[in-house]
C-alpha atoms as a PDB file:
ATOM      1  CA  UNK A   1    -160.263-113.274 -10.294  1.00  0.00           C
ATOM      2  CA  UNK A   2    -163.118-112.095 -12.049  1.00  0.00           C
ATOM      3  CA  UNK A   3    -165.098-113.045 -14.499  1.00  0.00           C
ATOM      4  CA  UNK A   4    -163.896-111.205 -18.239  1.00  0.00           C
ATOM      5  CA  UNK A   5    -160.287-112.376 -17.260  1.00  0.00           C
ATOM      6  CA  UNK A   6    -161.592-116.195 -17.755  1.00  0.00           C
ATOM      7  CA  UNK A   7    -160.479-117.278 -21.352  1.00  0.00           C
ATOM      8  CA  UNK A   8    -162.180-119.098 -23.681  1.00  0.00           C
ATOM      9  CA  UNK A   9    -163.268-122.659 -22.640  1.00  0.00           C
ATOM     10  CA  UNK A  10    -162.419-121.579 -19.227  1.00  0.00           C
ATOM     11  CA  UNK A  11    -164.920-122.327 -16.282  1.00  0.00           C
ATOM     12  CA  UNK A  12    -165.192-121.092 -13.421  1.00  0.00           C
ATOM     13  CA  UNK A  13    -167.695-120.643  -9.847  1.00  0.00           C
ATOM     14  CA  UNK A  14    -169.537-117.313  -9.130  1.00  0.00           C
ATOM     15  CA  UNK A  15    -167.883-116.268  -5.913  1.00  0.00           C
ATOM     16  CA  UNK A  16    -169.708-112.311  -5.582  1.00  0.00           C
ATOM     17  CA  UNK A  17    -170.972-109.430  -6.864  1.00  0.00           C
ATOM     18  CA  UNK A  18    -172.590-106.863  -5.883  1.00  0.00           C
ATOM     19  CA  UNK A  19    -176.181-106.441  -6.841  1.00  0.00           C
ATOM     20  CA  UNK A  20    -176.747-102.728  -7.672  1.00  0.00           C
ATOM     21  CA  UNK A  21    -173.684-103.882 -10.409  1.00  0.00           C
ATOM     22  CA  UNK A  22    -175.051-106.326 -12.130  1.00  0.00           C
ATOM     23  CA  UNK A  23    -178.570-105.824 -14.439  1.00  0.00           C
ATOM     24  CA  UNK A  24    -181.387-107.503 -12.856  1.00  0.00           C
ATOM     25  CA  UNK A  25    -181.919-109.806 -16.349  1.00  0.00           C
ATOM     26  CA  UNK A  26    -178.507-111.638 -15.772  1.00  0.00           C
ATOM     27  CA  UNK A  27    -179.731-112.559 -11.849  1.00  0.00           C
ATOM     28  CA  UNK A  28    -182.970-114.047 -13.041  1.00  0.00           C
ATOM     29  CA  UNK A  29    -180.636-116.106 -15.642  1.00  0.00           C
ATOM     30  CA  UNK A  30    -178.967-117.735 -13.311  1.00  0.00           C
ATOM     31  CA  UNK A  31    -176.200-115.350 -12.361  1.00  0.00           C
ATOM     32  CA  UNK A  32    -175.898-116.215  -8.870  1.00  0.00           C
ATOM     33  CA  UNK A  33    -172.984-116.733  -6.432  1.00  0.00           C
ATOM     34  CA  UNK A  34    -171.785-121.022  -6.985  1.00  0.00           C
ATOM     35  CA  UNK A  35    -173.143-121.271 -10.289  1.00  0.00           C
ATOM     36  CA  UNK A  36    -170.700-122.477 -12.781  1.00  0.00           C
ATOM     37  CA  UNK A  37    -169.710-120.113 -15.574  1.00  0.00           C
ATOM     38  CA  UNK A  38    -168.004-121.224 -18.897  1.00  0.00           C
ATOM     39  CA  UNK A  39    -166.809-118.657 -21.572  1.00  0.00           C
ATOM     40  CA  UNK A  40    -167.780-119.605 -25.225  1.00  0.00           C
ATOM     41  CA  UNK A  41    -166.576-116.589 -26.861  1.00  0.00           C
ATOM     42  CA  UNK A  42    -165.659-112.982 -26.889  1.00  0.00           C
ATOM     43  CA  UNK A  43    -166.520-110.804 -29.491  1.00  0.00           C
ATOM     44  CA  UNK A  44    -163.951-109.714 -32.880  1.00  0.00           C
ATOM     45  CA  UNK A  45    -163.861-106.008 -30.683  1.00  0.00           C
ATOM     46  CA  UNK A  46    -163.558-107.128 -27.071  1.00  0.00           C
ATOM     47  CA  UNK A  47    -167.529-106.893 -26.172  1.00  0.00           C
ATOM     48  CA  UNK A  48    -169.763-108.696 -25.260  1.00  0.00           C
ATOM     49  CA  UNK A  49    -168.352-111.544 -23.510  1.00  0.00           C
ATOM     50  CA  UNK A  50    -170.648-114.999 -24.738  1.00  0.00           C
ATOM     51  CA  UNK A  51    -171.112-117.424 -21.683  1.00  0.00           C
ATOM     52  CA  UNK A  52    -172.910-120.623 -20.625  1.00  0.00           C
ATOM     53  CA  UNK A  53    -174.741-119.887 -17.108  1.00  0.00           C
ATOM     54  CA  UNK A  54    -176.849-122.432 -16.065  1.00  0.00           C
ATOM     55  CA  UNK A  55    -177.449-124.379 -19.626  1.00  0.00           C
ATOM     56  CA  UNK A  56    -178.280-120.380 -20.977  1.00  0.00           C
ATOM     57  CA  UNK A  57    -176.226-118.870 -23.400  1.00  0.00           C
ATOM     58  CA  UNK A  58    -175.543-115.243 -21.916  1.00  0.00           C
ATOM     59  CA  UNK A  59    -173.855-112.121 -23.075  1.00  0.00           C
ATOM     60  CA  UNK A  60    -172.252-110.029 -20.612  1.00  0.00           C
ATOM     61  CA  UNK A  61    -170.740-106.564 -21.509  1.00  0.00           C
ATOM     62  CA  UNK A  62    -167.127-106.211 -20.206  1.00  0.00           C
ATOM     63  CA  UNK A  63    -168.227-103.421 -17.769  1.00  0.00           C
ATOM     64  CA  UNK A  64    -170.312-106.163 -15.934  1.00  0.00           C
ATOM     65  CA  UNK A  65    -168.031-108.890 -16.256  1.00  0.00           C
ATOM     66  CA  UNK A  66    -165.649-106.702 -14.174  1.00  0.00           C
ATOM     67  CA  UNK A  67    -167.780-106.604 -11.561  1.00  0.00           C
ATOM     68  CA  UNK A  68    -168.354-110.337 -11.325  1.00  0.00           C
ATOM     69  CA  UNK A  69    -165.658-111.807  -8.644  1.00  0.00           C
ATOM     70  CA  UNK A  70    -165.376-115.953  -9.502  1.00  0.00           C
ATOM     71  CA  UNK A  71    -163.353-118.651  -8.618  1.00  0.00           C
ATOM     72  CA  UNK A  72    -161.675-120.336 -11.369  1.00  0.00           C
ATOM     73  CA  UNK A  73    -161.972-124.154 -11.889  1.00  0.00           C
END
């Protein structure tokens, strides 16, 4: 599963990614593999994606959240 096909109030466990995928301002917020991910909100047209990663409120474009590989709880 990954991580724009959680829905909202979902949570789930970062499982992988790969690196070169995902911008270097989401890894230093916390977006790291068995942090827990919950999905606030997604946007009236589809994008962003709102999240809560690591007691941070995050957006992530759908692009990236494609790329994010989780494990949902």
């Amino acid at each position: 599963m990954f991580l724009h096909q959680l829905k909202k109030g979902e949570k789930g466990v970062i499982k992988h990614f790969d690196i070169q995928s995902v911008p270097l301002k989401l890894v230093e917020l916390g977006c790291l593999p068995e942090n827990e991910v919950e999905l606030l909100q997604i946007a009236p047209l589809g994008c962003p994606y709102y999240f809560i990663i690591n007691d941070t409120r995050v957006a992530i474009r759908k692009e990236t959240a494609k790329q994010i590989e989780i494990e949902k709880l």
